[in-house]
C-alpha atoms as a PDB file:
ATOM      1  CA  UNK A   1      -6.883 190.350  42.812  1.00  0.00           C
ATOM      2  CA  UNK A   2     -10.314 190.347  44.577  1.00  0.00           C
ATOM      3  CA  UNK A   3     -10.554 194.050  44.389  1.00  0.00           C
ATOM      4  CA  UNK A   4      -9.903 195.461  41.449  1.00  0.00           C
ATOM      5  CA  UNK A   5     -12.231 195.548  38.847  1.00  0.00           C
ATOM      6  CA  UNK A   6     -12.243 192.457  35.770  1.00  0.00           C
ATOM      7  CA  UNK A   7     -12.324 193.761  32.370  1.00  0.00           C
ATOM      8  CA  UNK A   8     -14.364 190.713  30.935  1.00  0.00           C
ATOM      9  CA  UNK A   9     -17.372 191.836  29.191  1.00  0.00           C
ATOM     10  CA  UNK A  10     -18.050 188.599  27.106  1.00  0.00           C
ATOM     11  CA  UNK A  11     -16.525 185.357  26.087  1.00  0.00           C
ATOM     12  CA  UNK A  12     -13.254 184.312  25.781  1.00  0.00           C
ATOM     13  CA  UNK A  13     -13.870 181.901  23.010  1.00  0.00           C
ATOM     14  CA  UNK A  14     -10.310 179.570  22.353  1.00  0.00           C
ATOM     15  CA  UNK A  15     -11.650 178.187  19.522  1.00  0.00           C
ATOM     16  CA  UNK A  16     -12.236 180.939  17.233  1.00  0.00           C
ATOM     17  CA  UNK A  17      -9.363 183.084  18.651  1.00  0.00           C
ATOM     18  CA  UNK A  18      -6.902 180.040  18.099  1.00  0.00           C
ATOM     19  CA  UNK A  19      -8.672 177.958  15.215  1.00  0.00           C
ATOM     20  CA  UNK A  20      -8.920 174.901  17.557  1.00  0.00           C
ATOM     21  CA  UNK A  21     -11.065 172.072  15.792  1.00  0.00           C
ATOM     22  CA  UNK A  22     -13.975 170.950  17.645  1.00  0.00           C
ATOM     23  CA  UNK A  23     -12.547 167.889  17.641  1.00  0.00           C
ATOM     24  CA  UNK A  24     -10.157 167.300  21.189  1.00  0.00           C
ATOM     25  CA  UNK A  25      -7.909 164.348  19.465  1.00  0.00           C
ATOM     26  CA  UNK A  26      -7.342 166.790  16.130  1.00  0.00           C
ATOM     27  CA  UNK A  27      -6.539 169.201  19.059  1.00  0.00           C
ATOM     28  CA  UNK A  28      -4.413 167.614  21.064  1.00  0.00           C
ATOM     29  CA  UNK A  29      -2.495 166.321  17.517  1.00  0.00           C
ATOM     30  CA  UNK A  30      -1.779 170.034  16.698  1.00  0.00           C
ATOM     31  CA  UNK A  31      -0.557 171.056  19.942  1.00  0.00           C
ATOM     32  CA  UNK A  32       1.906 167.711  19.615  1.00  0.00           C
ATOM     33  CA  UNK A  33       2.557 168.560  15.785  1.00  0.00           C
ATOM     34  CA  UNK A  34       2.085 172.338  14.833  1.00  0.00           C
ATOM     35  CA  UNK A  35       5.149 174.893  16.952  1.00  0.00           C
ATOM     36  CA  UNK A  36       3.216 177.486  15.910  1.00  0.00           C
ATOM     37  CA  UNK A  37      -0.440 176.237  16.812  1.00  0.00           C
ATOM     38  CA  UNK A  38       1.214 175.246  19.936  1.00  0.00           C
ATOM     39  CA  UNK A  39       2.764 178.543  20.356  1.00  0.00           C
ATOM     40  CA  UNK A  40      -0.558 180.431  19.942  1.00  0.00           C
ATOM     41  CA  UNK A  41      -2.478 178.155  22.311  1.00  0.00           C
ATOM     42  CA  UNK A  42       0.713 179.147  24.990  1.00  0.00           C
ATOM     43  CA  UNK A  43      -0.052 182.899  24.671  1.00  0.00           C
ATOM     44  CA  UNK A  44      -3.543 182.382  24.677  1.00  0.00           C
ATOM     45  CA  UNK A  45      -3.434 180.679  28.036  1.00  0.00           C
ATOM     46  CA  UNK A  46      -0.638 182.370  29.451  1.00  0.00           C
ATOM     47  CA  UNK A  47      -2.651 185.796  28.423  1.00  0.00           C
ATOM     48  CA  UNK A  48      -5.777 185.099  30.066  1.00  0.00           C
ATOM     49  CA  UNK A  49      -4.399 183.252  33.054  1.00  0.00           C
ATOM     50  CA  UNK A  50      -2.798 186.395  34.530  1.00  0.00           C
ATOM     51  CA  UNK A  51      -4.033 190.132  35.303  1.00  0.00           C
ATOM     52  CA  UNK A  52      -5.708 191.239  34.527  1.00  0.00           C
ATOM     53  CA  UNK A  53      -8.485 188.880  33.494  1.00  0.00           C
ATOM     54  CA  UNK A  54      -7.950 186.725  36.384  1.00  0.00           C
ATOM     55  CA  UNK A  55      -8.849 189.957  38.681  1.00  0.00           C
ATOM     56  CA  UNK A  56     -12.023 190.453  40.525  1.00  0.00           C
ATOM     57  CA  UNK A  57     -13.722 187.056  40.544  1.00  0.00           C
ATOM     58  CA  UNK A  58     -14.035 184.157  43.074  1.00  0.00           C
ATOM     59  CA  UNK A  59     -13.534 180.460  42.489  1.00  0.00           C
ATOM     60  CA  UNK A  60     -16.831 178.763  43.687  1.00  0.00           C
ATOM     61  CA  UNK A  61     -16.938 175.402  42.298  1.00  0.00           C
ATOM     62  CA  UNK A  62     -14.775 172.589  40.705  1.00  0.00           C
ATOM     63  CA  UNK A  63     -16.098 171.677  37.151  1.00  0.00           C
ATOM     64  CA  UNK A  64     -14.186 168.451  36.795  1.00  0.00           C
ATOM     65  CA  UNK A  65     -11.177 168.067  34.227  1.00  0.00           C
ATOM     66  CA  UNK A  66      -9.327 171.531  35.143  1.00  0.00           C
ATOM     67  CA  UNK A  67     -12.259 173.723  34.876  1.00  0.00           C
ATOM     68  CA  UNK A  68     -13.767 175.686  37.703  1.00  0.00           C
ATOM     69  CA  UNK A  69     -16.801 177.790  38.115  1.00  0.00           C
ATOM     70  CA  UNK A  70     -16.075 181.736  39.576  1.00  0.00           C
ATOM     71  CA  UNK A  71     -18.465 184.448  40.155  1.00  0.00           C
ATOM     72  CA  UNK A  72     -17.437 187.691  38.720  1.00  0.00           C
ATOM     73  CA  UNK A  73     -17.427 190.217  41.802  1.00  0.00           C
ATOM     74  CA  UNK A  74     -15.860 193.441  40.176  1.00  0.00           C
ATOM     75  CA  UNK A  75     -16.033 194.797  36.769  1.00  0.00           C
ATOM     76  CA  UNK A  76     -19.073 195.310  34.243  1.00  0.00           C
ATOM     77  CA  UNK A  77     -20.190 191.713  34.874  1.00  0.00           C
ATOM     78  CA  UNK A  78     -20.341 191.710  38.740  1.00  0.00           C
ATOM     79  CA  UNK A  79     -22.643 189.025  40.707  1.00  0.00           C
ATOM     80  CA  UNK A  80     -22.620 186.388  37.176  1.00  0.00           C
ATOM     81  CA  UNK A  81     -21.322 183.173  37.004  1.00  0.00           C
ATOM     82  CA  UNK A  82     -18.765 182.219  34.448  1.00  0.00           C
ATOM     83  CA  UNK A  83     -16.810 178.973  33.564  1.00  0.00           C
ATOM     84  CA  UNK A  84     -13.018 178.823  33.549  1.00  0.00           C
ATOM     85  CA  UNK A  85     -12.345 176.435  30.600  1.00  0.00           C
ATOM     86  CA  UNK A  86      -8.521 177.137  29.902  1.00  0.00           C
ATOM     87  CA  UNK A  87      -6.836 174.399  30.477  1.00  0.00           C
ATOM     88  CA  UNK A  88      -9.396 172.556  28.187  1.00  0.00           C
ATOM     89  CA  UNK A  89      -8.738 175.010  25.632  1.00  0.00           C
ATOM     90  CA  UNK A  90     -12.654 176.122  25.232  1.00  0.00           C
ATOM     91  CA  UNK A  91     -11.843 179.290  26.965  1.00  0.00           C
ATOM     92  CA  UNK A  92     -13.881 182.095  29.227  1.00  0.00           C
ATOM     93  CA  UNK A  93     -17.811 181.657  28.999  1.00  0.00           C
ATOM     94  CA  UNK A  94     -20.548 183.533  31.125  1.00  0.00           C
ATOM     95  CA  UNK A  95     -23.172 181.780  32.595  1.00  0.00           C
ATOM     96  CA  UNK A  96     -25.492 184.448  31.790  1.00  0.00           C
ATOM     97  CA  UNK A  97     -26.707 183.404  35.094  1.00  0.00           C
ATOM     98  CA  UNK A  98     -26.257 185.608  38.726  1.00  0.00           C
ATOM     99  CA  UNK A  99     -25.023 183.784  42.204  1.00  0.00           C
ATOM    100  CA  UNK A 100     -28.490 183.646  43.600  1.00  0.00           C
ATOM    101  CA  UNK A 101     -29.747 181.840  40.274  1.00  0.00           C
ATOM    102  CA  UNK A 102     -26.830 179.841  39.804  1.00  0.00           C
END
């Protein structure tokens, strides 16, 4: 929801929150090979793809590959630029950059 404040202060980072390797093909073999790794990367996404961390910001460019770039316009981080990197499994990252900068 546009109007209600986001509660994202800082990085969503997948990889330490999950373990994820660096490594996408040791990833990907995981997700194909470990129920519970699999399981955990689920809740991760289904977690941060709903409210209310998806509240308050505007999609304002396609990244390529399932990520997309928003700009944060309620909450403690209002007017920066962050990358959605879910579906990649990489996570929430701010820009540290405004709109105008951006």
């Amino acid at each position: 929801m546009l109007g209600v404040d986001s509660p994202l202060t800082g990085d969503i980072d997948f990889v330490e929150l999950l373990g994820r390797p660096d490594d996408w093909d040791a990833h990907a073999a995981l997700l194909d090979n470990d129920p519970a790794y699999a399981a955990g990367f689920d809740r991760l996404q289904a977690t941060y793809l709903d409210e209310p961390w998806c509240n308050g910001r505007l999609p304002i460019a396609d990244y390529g590959c399932g990520d997309w770039l928003f700009l944060m316009l309620r909450g403690p981080r209002r007017s920066t630029v962050w990358a959605d990197c879910l579906s990649n499994a990489t996570g929430l990252y701010c820009l540290e950059v405004d709109f105008l900068a951006w």
